[in-house]
C-alpha atoms as a PDB file:
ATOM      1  CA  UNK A   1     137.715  95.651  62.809  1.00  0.00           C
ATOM      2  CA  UNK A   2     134.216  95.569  61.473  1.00  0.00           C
ATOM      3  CA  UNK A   3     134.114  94.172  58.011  1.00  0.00           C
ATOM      4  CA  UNK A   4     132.012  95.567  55.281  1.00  0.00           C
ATOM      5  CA  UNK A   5     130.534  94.607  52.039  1.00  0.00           C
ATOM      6  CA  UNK A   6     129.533  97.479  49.540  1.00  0.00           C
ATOM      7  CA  UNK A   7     126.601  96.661  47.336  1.00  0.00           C
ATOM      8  CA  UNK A   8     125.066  99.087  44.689  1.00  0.00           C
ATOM      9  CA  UNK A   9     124.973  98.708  40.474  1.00  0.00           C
ATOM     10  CA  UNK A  10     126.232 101.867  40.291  1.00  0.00           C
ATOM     11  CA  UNK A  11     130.181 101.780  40.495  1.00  0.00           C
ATOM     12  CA  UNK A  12     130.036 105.388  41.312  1.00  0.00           C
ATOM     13  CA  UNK A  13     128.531 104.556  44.623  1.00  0.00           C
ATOM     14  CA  UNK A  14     130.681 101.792  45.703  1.00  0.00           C
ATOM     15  CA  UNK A  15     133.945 103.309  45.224  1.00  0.00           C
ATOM     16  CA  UNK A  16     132.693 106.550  46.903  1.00  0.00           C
ATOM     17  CA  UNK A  17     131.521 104.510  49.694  1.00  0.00           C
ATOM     18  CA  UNK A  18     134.938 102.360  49.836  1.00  0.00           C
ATOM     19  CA  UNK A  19     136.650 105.266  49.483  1.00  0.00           C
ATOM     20  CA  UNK A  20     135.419 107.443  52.246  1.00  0.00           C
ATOM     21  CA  UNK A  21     134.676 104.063  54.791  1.00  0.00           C
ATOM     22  CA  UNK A  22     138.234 103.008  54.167  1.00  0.00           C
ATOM     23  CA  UNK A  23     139.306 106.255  56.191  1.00  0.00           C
ATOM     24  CA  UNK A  24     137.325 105.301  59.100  1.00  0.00           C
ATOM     25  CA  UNK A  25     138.769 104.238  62.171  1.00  0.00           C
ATOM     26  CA  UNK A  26     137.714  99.540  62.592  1.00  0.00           C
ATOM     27  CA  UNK A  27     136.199 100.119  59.568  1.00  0.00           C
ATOM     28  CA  UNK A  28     137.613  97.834  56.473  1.00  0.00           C
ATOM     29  CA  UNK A  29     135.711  97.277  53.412  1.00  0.00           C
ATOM     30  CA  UNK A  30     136.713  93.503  52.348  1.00  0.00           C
ATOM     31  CA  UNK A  31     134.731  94.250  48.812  1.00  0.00           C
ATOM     32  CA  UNK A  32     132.165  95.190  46.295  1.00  0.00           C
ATOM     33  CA  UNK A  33     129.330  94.006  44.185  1.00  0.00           C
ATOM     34  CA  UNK A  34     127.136  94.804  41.808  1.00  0.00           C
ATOM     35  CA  UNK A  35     123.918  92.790  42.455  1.00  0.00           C
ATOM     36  CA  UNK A  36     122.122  90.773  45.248  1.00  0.00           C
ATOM     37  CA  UNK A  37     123.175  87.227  43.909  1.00  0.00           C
ATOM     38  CA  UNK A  38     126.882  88.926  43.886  1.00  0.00           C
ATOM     39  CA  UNK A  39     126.498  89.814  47.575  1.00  0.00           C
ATOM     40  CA  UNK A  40     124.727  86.981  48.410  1.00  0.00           C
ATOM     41  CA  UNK A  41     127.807  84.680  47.094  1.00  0.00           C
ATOM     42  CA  UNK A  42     130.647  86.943  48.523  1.00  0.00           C
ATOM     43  CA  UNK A  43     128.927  86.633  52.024  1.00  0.00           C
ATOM     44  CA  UNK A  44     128.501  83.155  52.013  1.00  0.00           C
ATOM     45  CA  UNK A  45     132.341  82.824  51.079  1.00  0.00           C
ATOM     46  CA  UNK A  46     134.168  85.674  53.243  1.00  0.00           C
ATOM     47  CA  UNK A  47     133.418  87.140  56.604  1.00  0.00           C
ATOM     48  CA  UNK A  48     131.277  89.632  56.370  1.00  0.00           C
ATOM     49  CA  UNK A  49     130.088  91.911  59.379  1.00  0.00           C
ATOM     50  CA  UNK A  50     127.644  94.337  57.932  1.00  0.00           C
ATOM     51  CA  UNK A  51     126.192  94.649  54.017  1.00  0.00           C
ATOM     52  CA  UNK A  52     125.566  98.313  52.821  1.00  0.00           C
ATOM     53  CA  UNK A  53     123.003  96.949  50.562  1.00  0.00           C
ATOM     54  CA  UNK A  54     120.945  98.962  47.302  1.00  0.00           C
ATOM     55  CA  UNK A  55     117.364  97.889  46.678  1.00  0.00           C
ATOM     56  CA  UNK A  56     117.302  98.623  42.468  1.00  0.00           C
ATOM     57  CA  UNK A  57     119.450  96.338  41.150  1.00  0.00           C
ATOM     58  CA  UNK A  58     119.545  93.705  38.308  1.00  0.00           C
ATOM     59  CA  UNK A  59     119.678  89.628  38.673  1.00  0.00           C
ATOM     60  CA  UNK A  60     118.736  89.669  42.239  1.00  0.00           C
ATOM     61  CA  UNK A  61     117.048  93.004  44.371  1.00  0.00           C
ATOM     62  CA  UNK A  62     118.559  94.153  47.287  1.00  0.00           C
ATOM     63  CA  UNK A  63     115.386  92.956  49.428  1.00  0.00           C
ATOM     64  CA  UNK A  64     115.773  89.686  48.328  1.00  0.00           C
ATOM     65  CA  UNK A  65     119.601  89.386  48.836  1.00  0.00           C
ATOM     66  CA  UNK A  66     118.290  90.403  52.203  1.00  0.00           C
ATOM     67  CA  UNK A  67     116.355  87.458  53.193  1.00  0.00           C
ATOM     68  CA  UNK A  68     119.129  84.687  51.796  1.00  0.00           C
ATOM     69  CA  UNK A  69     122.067  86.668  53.555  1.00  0.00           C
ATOM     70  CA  UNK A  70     120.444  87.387  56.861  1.00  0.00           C
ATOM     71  CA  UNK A  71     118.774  83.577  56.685  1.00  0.00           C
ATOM     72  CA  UNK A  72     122.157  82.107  55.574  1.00  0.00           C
ATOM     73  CA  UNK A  73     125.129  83.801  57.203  1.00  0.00           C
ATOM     74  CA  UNK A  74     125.453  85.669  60.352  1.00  0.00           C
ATOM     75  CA  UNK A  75     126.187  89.177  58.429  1.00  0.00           C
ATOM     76  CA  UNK A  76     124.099  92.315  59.008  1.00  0.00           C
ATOM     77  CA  UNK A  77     122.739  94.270  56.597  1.00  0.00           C
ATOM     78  CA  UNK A  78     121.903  98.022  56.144  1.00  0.00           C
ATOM     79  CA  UNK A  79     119.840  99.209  52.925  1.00  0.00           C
ATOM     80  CA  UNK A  80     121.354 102.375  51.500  1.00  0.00           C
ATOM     81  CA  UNK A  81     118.497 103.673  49.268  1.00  0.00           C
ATOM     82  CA  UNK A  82     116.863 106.657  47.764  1.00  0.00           C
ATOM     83  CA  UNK A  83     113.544 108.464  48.709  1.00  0.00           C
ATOM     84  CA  UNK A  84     111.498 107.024  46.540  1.00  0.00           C
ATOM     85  CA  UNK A  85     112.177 103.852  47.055  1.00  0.00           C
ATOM     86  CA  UNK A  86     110.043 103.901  50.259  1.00  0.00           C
ATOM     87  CA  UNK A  87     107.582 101.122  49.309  1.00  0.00           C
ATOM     88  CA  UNK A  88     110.315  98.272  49.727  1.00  0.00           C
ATOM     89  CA  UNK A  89     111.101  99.383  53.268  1.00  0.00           C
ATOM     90  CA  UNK A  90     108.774  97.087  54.929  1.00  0.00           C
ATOM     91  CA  UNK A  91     109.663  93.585  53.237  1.00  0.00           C
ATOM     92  CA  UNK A  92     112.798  94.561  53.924  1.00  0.00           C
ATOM     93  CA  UNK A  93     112.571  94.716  57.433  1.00  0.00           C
ATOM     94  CA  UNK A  94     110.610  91.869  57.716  1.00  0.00           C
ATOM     95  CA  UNK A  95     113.328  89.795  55.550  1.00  0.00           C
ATOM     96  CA  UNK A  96     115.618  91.310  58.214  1.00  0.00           C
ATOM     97  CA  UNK A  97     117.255  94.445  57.099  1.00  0.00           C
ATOM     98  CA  UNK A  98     118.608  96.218  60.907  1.00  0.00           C
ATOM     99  CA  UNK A  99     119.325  99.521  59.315  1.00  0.00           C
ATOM    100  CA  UNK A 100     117.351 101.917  56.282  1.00  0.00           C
ATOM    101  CA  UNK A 101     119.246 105.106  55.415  1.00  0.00           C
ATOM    102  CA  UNK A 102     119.490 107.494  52.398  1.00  0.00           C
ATOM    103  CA  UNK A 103     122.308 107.400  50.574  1.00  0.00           C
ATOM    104  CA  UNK A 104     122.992 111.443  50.599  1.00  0.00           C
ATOM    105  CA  UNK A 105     123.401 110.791  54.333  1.00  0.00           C
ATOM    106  CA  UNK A 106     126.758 112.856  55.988  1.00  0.00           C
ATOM    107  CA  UNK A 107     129.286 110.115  56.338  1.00  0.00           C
ATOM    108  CA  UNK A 108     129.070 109.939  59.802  1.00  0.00           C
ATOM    109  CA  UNK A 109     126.012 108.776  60.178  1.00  0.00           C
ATOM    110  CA  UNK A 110     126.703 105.993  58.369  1.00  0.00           C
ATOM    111  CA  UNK A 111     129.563 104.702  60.578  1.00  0.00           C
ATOM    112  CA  UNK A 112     127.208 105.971  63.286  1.00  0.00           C
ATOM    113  CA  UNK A 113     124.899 103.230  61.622  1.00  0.00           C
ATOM    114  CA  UNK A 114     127.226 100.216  61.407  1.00  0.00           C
ATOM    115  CA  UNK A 115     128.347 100.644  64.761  1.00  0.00           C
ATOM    116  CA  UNK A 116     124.852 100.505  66.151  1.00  0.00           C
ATOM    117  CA  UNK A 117     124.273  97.488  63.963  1.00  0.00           C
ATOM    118  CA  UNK A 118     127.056  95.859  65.754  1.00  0.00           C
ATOM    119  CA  UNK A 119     125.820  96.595  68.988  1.00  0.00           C
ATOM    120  CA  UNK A 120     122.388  94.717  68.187  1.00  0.00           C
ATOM    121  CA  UNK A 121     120.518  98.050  67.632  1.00  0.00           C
ATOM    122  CA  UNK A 122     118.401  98.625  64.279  1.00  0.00           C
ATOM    123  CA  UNK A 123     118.503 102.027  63.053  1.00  0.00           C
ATOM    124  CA  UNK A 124     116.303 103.941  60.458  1.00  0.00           C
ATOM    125  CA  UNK A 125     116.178 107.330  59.479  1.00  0.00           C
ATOM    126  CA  UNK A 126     113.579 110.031  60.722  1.00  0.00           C
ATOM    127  CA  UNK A 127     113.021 110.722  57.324  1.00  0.00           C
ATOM    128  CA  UNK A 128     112.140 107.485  55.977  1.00  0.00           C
ATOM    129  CA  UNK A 129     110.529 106.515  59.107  1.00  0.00           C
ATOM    130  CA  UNK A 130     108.339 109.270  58.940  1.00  0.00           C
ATOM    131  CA  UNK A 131     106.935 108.437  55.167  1.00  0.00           C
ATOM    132  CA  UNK A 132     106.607 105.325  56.148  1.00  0.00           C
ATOM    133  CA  UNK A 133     104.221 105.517  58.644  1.00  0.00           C
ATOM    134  CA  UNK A 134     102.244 108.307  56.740  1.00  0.00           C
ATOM    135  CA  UNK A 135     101.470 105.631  53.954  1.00  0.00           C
ATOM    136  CA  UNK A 136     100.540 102.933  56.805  1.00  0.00           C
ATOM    137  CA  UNK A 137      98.507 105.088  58.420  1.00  0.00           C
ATOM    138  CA  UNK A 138      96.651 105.990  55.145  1.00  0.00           C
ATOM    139  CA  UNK A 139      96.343 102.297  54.415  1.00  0.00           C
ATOM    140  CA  UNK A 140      95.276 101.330  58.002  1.00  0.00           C
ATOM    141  CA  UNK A 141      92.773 104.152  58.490  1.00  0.00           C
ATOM    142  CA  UNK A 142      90.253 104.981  59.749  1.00  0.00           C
ATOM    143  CA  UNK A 143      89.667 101.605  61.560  1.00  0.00           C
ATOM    144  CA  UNK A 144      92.518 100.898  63.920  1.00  0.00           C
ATOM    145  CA  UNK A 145      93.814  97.095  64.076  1.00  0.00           C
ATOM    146  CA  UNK A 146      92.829  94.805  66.776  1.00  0.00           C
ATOM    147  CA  UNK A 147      95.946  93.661  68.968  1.00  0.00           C
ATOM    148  CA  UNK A 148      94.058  91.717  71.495  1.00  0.00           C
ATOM    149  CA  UNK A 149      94.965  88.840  70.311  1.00  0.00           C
ATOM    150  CA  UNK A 150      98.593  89.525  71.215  1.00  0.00           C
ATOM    151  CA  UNK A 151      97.167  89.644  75.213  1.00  0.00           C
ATOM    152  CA  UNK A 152      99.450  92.468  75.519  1.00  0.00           C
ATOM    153  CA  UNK A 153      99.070  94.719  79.277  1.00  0.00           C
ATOM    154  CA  UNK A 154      97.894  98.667  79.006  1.00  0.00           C
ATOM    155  CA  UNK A 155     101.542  99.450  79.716  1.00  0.00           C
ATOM    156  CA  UNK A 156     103.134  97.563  77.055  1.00  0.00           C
ATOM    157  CA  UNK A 157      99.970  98.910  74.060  1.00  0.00           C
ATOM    158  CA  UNK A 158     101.344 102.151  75.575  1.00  0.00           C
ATOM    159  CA  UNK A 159     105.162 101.803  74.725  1.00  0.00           C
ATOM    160  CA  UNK A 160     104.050 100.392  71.110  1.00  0.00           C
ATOM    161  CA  UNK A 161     101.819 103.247  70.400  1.00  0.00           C
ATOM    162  CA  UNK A 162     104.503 105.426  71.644  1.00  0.00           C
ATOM    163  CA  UNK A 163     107.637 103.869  69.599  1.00  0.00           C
ATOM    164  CA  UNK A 164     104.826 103.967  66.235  1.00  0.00           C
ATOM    165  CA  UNK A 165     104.414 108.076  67.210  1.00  0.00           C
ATOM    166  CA  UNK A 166     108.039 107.564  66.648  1.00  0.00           C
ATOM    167  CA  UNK A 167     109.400 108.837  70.138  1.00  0.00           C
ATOM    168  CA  UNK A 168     112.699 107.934  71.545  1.00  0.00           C
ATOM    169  CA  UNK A 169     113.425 105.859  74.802  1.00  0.00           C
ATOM    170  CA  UNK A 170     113.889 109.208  76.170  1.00  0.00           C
ATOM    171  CA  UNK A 171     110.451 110.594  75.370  1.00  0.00           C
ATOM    172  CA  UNK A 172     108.731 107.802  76.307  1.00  0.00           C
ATOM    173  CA  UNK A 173     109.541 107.868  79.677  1.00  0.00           C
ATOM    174  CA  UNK A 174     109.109 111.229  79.871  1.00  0.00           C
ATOM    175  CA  UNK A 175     105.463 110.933  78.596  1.00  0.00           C
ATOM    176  CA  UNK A 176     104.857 107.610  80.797  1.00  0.00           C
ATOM    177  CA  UNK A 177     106.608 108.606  83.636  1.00  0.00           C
ATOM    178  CA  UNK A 178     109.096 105.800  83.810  1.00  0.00           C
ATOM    179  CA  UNK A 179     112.538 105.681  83.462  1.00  0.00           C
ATOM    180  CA  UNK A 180     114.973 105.136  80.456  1.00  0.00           C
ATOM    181  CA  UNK A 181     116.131 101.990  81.812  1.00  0.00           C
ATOM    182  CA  UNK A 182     112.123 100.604  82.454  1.00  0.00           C
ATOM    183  CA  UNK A 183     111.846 101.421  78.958  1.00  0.00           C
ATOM    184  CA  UNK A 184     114.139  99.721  76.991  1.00  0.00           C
ATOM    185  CA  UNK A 185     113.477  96.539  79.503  1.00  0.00           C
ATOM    186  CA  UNK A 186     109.948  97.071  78.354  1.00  0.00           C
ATOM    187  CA  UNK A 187     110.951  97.247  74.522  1.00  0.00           C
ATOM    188  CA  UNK A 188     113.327  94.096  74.927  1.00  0.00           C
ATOM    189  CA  UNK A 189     110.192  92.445  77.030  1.00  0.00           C
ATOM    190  CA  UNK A 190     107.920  93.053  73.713  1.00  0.00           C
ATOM    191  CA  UNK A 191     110.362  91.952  71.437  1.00  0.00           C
ATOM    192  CA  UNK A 192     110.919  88.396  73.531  1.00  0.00           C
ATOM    193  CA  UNK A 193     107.191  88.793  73.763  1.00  0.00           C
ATOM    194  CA  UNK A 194     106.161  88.930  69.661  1.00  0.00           C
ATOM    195  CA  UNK A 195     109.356  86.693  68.622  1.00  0.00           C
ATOM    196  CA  UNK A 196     110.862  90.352  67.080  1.00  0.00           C
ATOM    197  CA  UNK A 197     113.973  91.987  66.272  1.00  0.00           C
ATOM    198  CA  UNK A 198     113.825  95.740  66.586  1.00  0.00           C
ATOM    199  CA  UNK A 199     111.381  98.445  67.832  1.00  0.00           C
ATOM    200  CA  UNK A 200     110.577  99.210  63.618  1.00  0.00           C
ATOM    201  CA  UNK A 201     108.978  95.931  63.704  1.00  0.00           C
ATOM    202  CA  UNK A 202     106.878  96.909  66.840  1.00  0.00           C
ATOM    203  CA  UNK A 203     105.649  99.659  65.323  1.00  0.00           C
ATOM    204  CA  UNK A 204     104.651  98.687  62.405  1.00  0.00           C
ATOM    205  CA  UNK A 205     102.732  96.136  63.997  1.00  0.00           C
ATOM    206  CA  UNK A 206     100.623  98.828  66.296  1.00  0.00           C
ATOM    207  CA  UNK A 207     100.190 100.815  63.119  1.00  0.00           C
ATOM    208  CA  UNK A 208      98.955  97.242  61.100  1.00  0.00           C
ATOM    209  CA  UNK A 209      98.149  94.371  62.787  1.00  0.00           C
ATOM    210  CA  UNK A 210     101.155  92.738  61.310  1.00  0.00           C
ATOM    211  CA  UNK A 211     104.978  91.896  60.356  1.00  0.00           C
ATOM    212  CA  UNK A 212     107.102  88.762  59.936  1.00  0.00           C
ATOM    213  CA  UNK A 213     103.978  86.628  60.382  1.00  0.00           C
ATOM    214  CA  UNK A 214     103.356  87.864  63.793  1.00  0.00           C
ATOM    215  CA  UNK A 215      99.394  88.699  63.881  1.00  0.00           C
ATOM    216  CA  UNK A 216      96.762  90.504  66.184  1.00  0.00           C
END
């Protein structure tokens, strides 16, 4: 049974999303808040398996009830946020958010989203993803950054700038060649590698130079 948390000022949104998770099969939501310091507290006092967390909300932000809970506790957390609230996506990552979605996603994709966040994986959405790396790119341009510092081999620059064109394991090896299975043991080499956590992290590092304090 995966235990959830519901977080969002909006008490519309919370009991839609207890409602409709609490008809999912190993899927129990253990309760609700209204603010990050809420969530913060309730996961430091219950067992908690995965946070669906808003970023706009009062007392304490959902980015920075990010950082405490995913410092603090062993719970995961998943923001659940709107389209234009793009421009926190990046500090939340690095304060360890494992999963960005909208919230006017189909149900199922947000189970499909916890239960990949169990499994280790970090999942965000094509959508977001895509905007994302549009306004990094506009930032970053036109000089690229210099990675050399990371001493990284041609094959592994080539798997980075291939997970920042935002290709799947499946494409990449297609394009390089390789296998599936040589490509995510080359994704979980990089992460060892840079001291990161998912391959959003890796790409946002090809496209800037930077996240988490890692550095070219």
């Amino acid at each position: 049974m995966i235990h959830i948390l519901v977080v969002d000022d909006n008490s519309f949104i919370t009991g839609g999303l207890e409602i409709i998770l609490g008809t999912m099969d190993g899927i129990e939501v253990v309760g609700t808040a209204a603010d990050g310091a809420e969530a913060v507290a309730f996961c430091q006092e219950h067992e908690v398996d995965v946070v669906l967390m808003d970023v706009r909300m009062p007392v304490m932000d959902g980015v920075q009830a990010t950082k405490v809970i995913t410092e603090t506790t062993q719970t995961k957390v998943i923001i659940l946020t709107t389209f234009d609230d793009d421009a926190f996506i990046l500090k939340a990552i690095e304060n360890g958010a494992k999963g960005y979605l909208l919230k006017n996603n189909d149900p199922q994709m947000i189970h499909h989203a916890i239960v990949s966040v169990m499994q280790n994986q970090s999942i965000i959405q094509d959508e977001i993803w895509d905007k994302v790396k549009r306004s990094l790119q506009d930032e970053v341009m036109p000089a690229a950054p210099d990675l050399s510092g990371l001493h990284l081999t041609a094959r592994e620059m080539d798997v980075m700038k291939a997970i920042a064109s935002g290709l799947s394991n499946k494409e990449i090896a297609k394009n390089l060649f390789i296998s599936e299975g040589t490509v995510a043991n080359n994704i979980s080499a990089l992460l060892g590698k840079l001291g990161l956590d998912h391959r959003t992290q890796l790409a946002i590092l090809y496209l800037t130079g930077k996240i988490g304090g890692v550095e070219g």
